[in-house]
C-alpha atoms as a PDB file:
ATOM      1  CA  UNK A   1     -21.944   8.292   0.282  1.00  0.00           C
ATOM      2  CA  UNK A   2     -21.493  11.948   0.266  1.00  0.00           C
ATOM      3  CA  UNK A   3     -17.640  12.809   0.634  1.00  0.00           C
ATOM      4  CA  UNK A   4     -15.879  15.022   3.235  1.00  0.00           C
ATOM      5  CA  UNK A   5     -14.329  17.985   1.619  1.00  0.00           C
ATOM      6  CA  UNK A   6     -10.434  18.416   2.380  1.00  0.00           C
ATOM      7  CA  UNK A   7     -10.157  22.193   3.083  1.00  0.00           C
ATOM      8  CA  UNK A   8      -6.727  23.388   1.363  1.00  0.00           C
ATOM      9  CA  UNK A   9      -7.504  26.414   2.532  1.00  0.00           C
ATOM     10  CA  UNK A  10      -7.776  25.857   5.812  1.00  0.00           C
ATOM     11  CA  UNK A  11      -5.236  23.642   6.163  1.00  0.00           C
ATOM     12  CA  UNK A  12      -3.035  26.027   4.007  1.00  0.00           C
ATOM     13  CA  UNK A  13      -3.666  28.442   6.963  1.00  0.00           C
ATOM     14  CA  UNK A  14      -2.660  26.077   9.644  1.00  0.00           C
ATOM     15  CA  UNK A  15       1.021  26.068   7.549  1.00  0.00           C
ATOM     16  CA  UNK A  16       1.493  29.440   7.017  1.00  0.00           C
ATOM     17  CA  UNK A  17       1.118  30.277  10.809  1.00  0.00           C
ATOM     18  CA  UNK A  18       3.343  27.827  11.330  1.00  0.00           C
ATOM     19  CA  UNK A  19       5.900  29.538   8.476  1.00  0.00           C
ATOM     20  CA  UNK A  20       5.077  33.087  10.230  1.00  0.00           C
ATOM     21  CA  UNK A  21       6.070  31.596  13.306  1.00  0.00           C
ATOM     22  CA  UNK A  22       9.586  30.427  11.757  1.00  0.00           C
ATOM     23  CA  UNK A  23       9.951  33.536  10.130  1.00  0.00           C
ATOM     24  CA  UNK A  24       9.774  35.510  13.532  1.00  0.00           C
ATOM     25  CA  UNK A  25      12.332  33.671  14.801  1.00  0.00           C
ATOM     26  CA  UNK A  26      14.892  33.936  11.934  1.00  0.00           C
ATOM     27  CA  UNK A  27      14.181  37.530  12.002  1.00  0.00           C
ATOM     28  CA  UNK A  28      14.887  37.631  15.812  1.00  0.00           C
ATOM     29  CA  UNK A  29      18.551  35.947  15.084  1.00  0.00           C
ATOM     30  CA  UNK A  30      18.966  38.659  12.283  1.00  0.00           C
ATOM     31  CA  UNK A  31      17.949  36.506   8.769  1.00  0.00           C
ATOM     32  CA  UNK A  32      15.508  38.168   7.323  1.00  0.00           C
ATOM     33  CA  UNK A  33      14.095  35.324   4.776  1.00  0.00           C
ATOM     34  CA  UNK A  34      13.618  36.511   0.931  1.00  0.00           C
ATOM     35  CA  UNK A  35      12.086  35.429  -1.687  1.00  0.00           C
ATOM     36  CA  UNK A  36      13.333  36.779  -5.296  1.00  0.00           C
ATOM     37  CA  UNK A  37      10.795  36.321  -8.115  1.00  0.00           C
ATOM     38  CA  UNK A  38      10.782  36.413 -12.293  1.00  0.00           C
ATOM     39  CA  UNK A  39       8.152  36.995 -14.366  1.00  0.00           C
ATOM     40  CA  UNK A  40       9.200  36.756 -18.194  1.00  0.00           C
ATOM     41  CA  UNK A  41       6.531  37.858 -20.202  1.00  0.00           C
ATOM     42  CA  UNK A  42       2.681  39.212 -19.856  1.00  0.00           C
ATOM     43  CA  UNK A  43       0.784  35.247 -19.165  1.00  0.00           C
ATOM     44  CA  UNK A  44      -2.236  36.663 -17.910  1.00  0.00           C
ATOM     45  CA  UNK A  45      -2.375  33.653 -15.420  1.00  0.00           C
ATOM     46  CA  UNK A  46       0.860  33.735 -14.053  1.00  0.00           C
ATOM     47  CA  UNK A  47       1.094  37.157 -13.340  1.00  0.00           C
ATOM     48  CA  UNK A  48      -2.232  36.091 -10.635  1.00  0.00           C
ATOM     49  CA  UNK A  49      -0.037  33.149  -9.824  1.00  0.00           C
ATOM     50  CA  UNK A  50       2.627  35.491  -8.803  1.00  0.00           C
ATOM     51  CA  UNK A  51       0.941  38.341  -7.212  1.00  0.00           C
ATOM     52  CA  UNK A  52      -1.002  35.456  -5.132  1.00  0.00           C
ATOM     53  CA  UNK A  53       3.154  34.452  -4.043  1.00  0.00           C
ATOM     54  CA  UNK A  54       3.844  38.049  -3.335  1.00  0.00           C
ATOM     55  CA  UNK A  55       1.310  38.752  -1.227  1.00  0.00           C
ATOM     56  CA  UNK A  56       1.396  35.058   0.534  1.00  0.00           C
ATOM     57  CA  UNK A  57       5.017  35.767   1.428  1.00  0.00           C
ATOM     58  CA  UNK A  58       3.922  38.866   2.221  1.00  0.00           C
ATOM     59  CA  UNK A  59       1.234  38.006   4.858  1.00  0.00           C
ATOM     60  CA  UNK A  60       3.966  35.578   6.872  1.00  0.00           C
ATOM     61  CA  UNK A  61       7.050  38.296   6.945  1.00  0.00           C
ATOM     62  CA  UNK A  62       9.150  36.615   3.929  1.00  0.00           C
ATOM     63  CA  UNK A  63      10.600  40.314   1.673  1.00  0.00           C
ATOM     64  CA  UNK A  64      10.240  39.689  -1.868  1.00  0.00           C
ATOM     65  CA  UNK A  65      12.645  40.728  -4.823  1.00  0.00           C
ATOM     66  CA  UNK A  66      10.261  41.486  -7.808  1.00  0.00           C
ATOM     67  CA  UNK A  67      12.089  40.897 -11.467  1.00  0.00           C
ATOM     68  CA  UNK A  68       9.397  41.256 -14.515  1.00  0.00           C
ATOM     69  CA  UNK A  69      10.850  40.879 -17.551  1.00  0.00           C
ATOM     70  CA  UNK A  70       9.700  41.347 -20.979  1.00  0.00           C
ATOM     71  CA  UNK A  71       8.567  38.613 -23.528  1.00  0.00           C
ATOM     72  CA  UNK A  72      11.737  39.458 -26.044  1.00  0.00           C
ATOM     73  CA  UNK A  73      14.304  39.400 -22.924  1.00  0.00           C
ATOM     74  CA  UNK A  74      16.803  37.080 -23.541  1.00  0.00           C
ATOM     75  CA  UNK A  75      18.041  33.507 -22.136  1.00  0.00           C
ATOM     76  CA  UNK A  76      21.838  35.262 -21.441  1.00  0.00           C
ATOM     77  CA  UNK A  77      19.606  38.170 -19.681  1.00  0.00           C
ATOM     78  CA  UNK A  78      17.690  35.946 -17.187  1.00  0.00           C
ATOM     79  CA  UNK A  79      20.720  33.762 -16.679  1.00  0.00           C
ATOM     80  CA  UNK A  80      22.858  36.882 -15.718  1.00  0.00           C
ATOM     81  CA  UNK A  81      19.625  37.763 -13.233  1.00  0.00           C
ATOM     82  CA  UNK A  82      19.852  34.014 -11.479  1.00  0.00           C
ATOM     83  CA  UNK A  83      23.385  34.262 -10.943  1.00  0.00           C
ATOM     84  CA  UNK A  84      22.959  37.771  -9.600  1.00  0.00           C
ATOM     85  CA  UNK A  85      20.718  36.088  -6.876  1.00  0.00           C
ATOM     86  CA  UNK A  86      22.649  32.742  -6.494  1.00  0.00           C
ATOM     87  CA  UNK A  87      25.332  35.176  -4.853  1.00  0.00           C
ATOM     88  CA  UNK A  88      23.477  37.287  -3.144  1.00  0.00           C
ATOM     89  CA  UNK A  89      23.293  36.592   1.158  1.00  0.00           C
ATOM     90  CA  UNK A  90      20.538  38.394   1.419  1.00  0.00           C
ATOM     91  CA  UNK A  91      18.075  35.928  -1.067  1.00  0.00           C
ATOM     92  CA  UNK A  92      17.340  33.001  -0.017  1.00  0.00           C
ATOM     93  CA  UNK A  93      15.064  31.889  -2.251  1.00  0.00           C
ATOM     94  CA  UNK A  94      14.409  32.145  -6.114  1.00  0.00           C
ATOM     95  CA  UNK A  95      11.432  31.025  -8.061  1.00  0.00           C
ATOM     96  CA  UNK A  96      10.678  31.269 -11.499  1.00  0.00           C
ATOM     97  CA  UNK A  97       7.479  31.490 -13.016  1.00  0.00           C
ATOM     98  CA  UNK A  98       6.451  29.018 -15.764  1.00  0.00           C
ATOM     99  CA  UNK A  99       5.914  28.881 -18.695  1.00  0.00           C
ATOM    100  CA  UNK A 100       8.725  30.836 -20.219  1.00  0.00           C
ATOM    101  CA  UNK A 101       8.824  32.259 -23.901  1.00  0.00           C
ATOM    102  CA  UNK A 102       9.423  30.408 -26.389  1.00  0.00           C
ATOM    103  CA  UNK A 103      13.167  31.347 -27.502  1.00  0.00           C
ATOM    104  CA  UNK A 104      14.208  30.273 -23.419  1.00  0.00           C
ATOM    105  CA  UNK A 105      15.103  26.870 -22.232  1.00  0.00           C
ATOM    106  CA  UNK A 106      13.219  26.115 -19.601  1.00  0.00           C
ATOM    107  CA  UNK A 107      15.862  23.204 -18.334  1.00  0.00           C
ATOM    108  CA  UNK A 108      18.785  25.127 -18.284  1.00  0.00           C
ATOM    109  CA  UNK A 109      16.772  28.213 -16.406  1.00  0.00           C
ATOM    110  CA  UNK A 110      15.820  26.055 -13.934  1.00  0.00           C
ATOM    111  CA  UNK A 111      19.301  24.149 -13.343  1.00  0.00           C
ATOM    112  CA  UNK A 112      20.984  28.151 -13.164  1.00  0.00           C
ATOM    113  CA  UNK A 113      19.461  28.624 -10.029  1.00  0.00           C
ATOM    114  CA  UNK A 114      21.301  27.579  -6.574  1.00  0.00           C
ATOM    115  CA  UNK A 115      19.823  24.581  -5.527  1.00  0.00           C
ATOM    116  CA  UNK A 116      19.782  25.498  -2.084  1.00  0.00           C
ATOM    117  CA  UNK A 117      17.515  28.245  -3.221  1.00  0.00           C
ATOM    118  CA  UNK A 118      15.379  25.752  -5.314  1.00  0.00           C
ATOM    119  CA  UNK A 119      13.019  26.685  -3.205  1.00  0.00           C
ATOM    120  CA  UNK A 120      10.112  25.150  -5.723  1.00  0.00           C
ATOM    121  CA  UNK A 121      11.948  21.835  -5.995  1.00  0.00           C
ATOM    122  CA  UNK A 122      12.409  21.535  -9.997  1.00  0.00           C
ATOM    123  CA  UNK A 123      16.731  21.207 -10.141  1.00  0.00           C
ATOM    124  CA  UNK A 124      17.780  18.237 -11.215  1.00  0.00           C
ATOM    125  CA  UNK A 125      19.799  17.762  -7.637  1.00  0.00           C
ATOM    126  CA  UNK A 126      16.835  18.505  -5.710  1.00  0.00           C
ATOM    127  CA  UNK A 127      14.554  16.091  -7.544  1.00  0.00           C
ATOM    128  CA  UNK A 128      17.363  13.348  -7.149  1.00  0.00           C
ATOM    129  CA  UNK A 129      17.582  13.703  -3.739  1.00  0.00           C
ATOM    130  CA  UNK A 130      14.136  13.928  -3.196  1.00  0.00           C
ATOM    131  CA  UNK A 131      14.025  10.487  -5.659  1.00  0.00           C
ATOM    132  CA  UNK A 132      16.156   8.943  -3.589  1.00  0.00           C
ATOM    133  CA  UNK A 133      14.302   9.647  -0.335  1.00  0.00           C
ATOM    134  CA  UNK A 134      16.651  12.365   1.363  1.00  0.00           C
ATOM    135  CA  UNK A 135      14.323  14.226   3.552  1.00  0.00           C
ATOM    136  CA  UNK A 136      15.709  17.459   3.608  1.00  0.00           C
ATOM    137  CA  UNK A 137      15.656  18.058  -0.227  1.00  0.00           C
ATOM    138  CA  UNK A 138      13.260  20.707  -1.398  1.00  0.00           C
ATOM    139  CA  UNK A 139      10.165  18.974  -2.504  1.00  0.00           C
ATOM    140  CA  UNK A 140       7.891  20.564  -5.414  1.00  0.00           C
ATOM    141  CA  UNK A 141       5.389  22.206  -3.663  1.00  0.00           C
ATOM    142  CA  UNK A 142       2.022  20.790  -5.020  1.00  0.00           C
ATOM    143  CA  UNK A 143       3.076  16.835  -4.405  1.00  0.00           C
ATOM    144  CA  UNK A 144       4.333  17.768  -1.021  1.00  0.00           C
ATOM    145  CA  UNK A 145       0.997  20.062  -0.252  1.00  0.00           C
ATOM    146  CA  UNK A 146      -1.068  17.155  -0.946  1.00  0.00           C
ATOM    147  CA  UNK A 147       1.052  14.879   1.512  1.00  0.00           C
ATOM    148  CA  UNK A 148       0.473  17.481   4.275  1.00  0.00           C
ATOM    149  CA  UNK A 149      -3.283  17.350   3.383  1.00  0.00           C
ATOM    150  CA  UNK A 150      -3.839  13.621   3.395  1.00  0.00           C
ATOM    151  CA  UNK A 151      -1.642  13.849   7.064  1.00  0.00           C
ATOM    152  CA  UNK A 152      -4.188  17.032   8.007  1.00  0.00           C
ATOM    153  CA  UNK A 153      -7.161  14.611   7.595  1.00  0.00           C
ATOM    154  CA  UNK A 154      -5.444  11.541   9.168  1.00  0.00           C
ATOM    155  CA  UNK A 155      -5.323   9.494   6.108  1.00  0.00           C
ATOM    156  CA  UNK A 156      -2.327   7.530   5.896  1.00  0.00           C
ATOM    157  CA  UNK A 157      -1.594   5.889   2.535  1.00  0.00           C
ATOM    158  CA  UNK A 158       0.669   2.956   3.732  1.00  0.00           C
ATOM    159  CA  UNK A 159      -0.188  -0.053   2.528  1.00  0.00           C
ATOM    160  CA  UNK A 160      -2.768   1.552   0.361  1.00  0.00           C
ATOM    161  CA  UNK A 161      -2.831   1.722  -3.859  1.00  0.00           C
ATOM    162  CA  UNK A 162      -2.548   5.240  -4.828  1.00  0.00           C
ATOM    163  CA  UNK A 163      -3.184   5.614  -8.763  1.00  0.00           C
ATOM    164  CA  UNK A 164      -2.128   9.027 -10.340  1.00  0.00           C
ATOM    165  CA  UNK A 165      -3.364  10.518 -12.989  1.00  0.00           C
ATOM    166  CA  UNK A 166      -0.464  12.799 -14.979  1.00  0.00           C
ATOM    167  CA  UNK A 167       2.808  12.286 -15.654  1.00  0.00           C
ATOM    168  CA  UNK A 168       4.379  15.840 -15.017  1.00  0.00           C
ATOM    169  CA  UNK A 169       7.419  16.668 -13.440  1.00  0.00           C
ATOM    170  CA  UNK A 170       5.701  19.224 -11.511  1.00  0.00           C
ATOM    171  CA  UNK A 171       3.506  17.017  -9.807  1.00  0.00           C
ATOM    172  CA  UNK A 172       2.710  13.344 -11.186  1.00  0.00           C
ATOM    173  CA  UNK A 173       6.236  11.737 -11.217  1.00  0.00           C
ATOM    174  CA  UNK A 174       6.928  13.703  -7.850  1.00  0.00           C
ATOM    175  CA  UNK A 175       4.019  12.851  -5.888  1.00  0.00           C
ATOM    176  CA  UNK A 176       4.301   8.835  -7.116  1.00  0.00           C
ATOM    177  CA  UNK A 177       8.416   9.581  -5.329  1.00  0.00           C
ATOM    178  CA  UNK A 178       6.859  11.020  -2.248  1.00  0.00           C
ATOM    179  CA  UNK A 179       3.935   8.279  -1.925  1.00  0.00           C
ATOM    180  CA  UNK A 180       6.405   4.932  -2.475  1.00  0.00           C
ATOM    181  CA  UNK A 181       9.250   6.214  -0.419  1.00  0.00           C
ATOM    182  CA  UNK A 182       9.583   5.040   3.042  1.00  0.00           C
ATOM    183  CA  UNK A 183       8.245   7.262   5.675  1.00  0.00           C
ATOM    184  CA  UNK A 184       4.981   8.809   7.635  1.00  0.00           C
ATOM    185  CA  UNK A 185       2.317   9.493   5.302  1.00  0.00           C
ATOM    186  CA  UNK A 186       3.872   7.316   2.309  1.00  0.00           C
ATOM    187  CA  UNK A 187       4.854   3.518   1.906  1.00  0.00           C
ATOM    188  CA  UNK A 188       1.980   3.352  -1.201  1.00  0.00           C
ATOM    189  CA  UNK A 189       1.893   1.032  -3.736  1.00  0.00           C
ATOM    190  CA  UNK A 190       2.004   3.584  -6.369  1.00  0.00           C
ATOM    191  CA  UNK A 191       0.443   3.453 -10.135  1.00  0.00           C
ATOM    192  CA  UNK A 192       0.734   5.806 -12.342  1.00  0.00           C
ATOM    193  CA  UNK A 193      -1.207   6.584 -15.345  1.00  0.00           C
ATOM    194  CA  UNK A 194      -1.641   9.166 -18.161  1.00  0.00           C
ATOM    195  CA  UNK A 195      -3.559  10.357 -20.594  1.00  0.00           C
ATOM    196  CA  UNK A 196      -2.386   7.548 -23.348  1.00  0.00           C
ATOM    197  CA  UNK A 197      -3.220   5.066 -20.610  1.00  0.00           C
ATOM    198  CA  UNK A 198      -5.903   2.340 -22.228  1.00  0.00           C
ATOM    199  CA  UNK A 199      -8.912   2.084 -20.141  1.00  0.00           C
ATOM    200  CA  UNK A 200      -8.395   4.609 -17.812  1.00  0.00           C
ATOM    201  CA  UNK A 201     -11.159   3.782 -15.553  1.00  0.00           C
ATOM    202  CA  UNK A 202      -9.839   0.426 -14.949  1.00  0.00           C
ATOM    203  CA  UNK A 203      -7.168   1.547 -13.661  1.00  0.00           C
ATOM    204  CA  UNK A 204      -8.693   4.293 -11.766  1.00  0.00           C
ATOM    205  CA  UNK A 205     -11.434   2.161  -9.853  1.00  0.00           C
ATOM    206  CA  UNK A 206      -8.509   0.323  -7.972  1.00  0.00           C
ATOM    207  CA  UNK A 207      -7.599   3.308  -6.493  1.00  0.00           C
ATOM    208  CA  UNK A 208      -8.132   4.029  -2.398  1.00  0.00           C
ATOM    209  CA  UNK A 209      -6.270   7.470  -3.124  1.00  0.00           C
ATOM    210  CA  UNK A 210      -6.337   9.080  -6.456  1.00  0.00           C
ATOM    211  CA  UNK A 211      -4.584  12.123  -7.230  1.00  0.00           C
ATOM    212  CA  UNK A 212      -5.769  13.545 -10.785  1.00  0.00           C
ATOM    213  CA  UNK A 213      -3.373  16.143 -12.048  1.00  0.00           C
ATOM    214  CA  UNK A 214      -3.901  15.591 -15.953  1.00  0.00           C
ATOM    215  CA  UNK A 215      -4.813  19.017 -17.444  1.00  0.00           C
ATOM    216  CA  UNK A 216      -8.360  17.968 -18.683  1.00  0.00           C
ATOM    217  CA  UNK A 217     -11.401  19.284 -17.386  1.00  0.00           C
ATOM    218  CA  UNK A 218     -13.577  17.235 -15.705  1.00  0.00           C
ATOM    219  CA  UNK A 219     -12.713  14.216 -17.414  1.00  0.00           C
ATOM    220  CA  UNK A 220     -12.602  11.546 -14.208  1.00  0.00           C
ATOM    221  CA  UNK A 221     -15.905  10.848 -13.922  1.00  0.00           C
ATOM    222  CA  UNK A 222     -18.105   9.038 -11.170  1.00  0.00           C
ATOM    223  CA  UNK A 223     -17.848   5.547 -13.191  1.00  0.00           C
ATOM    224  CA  UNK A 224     -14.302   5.634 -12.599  1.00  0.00           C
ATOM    225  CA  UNK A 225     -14.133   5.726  -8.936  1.00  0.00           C
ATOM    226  CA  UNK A 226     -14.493   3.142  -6.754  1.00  0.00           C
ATOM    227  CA  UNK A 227     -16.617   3.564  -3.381  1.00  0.00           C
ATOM    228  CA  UNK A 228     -14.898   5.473  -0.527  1.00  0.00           C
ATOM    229  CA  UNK A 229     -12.110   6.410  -2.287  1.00  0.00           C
ATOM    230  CA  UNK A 230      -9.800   9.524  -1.190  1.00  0.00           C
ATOM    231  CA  UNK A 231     -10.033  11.859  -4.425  1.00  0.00           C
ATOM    232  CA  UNK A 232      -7.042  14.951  -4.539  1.00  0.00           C
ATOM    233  CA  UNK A 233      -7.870  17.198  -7.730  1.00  0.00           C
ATOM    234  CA  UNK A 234      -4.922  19.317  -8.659  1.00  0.00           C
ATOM    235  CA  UNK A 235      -6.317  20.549 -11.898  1.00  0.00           C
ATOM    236  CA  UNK A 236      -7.604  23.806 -12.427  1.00  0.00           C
ATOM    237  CA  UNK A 237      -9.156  24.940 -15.487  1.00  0.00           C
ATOM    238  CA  UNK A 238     -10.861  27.444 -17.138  1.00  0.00           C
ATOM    239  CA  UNK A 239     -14.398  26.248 -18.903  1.00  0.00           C
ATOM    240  CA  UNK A 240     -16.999  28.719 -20.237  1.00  0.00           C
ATOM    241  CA  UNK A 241     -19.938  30.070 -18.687  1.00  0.00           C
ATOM    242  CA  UNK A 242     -22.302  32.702 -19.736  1.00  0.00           C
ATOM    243  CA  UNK A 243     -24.013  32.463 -16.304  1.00  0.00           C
ATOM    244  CA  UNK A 244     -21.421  33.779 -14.694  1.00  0.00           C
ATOM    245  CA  UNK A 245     -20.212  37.500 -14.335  1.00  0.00           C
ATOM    246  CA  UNK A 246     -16.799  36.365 -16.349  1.00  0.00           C
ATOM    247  CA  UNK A 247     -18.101  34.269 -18.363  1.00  0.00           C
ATOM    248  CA  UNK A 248     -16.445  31.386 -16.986  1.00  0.00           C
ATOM    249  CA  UNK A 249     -15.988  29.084 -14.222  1.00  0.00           C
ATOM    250  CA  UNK A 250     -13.004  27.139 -12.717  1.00  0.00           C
ATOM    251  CA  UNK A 251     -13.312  23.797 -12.601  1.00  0.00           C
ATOM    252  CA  UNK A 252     -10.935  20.682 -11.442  1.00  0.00           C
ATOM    253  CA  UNK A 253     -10.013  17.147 -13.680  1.00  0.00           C
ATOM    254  CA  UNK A 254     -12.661  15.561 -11.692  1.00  0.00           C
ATOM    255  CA  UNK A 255     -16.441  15.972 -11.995  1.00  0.00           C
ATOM    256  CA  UNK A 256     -16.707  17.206  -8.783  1.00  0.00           C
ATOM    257  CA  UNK A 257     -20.462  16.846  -8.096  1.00  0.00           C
ATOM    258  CA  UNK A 258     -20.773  13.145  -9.099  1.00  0.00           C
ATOM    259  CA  UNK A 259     -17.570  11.965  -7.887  1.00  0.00           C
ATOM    260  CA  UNK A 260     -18.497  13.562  -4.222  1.00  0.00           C
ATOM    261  CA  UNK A 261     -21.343  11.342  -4.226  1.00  0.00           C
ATOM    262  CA  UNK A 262     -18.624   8.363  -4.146  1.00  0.00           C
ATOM    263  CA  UNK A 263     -15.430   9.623  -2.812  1.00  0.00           C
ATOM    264  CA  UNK A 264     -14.953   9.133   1.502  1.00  0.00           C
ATOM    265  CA  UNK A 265     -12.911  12.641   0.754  1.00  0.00           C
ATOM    266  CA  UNK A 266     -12.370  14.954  -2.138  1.00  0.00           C
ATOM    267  CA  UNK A 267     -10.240  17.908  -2.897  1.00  0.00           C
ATOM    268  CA  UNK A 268     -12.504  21.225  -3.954  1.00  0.00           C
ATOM    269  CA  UNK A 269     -11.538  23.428  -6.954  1.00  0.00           C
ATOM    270  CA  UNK A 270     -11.064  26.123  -5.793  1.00  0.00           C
ATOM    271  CA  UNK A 271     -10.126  26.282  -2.549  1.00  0.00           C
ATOM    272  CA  UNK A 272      -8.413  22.592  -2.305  1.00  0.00           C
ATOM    273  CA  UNK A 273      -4.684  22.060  -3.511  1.00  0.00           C
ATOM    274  CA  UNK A 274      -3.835  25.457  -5.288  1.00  0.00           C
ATOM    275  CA  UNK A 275      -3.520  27.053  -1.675  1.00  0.00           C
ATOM    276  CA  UNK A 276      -1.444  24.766  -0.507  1.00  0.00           C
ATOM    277  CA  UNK A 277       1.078  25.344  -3.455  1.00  0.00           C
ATOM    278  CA  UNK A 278       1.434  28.459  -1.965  1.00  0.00           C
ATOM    279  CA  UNK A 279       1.850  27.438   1.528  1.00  0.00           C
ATOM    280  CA  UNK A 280       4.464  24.860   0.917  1.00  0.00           C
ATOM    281  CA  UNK A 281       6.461  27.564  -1.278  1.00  0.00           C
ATOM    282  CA  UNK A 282       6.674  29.827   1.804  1.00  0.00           C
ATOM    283  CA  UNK A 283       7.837  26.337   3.947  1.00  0.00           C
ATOM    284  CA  UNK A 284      10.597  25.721   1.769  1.00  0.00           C
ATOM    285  CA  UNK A 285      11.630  29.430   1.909  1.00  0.00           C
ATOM    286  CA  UNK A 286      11.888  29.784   4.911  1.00  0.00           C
ATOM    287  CA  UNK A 287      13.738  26.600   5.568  1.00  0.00           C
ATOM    288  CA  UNK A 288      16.556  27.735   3.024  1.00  0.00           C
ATOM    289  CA  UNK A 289      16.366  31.139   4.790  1.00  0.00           C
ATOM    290  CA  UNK A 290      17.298  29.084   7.877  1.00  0.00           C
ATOM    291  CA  UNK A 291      19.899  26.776   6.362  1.00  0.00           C
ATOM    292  CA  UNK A 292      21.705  29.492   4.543  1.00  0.00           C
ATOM    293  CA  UNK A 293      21.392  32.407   7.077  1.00  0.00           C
ATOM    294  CA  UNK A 294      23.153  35.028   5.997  1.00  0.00           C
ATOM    295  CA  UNK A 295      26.291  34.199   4.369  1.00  0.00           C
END
């Protein structure tokens, strides 16, 4: 079996006309949707990360507020920013990039900002609601792009055994929420698993949908897949390559080329999940846009 490739960015296209299209109309009833960003520091891949935002939001009419702060700025610093924003009418959104320096706490950054303008999903009242299967919490972005990708290719996990690899609170405990809760495109039986999981590829081989967000390059391999299963990367990482004009090459948690060879569907990297990241971060800004208007 050679697998169908899910096209994230393709599909992340489909959404952001469909944000563009929201965005006109707020616009047309006076909201103007904005998104205000931090950068703390000079991480060379999260200052990609958020020019790729900027220029997304860009693209579909959202204004951005651009905040880049130096490595030394302190917690009280940032903390005065965020509540700067969280009373501002005219931002609707606030994200902040990860990681942060060491001498900030990342928990009490992220449970500063508003969480109606949560817009990536990570305050604690968000991800309870969310938990607890309230549909109009903000979702993290990544778990709820790859719901919108398995619905784009008509694969509907009810019933199914979804096993996911990672443990995160950016995406593994999330997307195992999203999967088990009742609704369209979820109603799983979820399992998840980790990397101190014994026997990983036991567990793994059960899987009809597995969703490998572990950090670890390359490391689900075609003996750990069962036949026909639906396979959603969301790693990304950085191996070396002296064949190519960087010297390296970005690669996914699964080994793509074998595992395609088994798989009924698999995510690319690039090109699969990371765009629809994106996508779903412009959804939920505009949605707070529209929710909190301009007051």
């Amino acid at each position: 079996m050679s697998a169908q490739l899910i096209d994230g960015k393709a599909i992340a296209a489909d959404v952001r006309r469909s944000v563009g299209e929201r965005v006109a109309e707020l616009k047309e009833s006076g909201i103007q949707p904005c998104l205000a960003v931090m950068l703390v520091g000079e991480n060379p891949a999260s200052r990609v990360y958020v020019g790729m935002k900027q220029r997304a939001a860009d693209e579909v009419g959202i204004r951005t507020v651009d905040e880049r702060l130096s490595p030394d700025t302190s917690q009280e610093d940032i903390l005065a920013i965020l509540e700067d924003w969280n009373a501002d009418p005219g931002v609707h959104g606030i994200l902040v990039q990860l990681p942060l320096p060491d001498q900030i706490d990342e928990r009490t950054v992220m449970e500063r900002i508003r969480p109606e303008k949560d817009v990536d999903g990570f305050h604690p009242i968000n991800v309870g609601r969310m938990t607890s299967g309230d549909p109009d919490a903000f979702r993290p972005c990544t778990p709820a792009g790859v719901q919108v990708m398995l619905e784009h290719i008509g694969y509907d996990p009810s019933g199914r055994h979804a096993v996911i690899v990672g443990r995160s609170n950016i995406v593994g405990r999330p997307m195992a929420a999203i999967l088990s809760q009742k609704g369209p495109y979820a109603n799983a039986t979820v399992t998840m698993a980790h990397s101190r999981t014994a026997d990983l590829g036991a567990i793994t081989r059960q899987a009809e949908l597995l969703i490998v967000a572990v950090g670890r390059p390359e490391s689900v391999t075609a003996d750990m897949v069962s036949e026909g299963t639906v396979v959603v990367d969301v790693g990304v990482n950085r191996v070396d390559d002296p064949s190519r004009p960087k010297g390296y090459r970005l690669v996914g948690d699964v080994a793509f080329d074998e595992v395609a060879e088994k798989a009924s569907w698999i995510t690319p990297v690039p090109g699969g999940v990371g765009p629809m990241t994106i996508a779903m971060l412009l959804s939920n800004t505009a949605t707070a846009a529209a929710r909190l208007g301009g007051a």
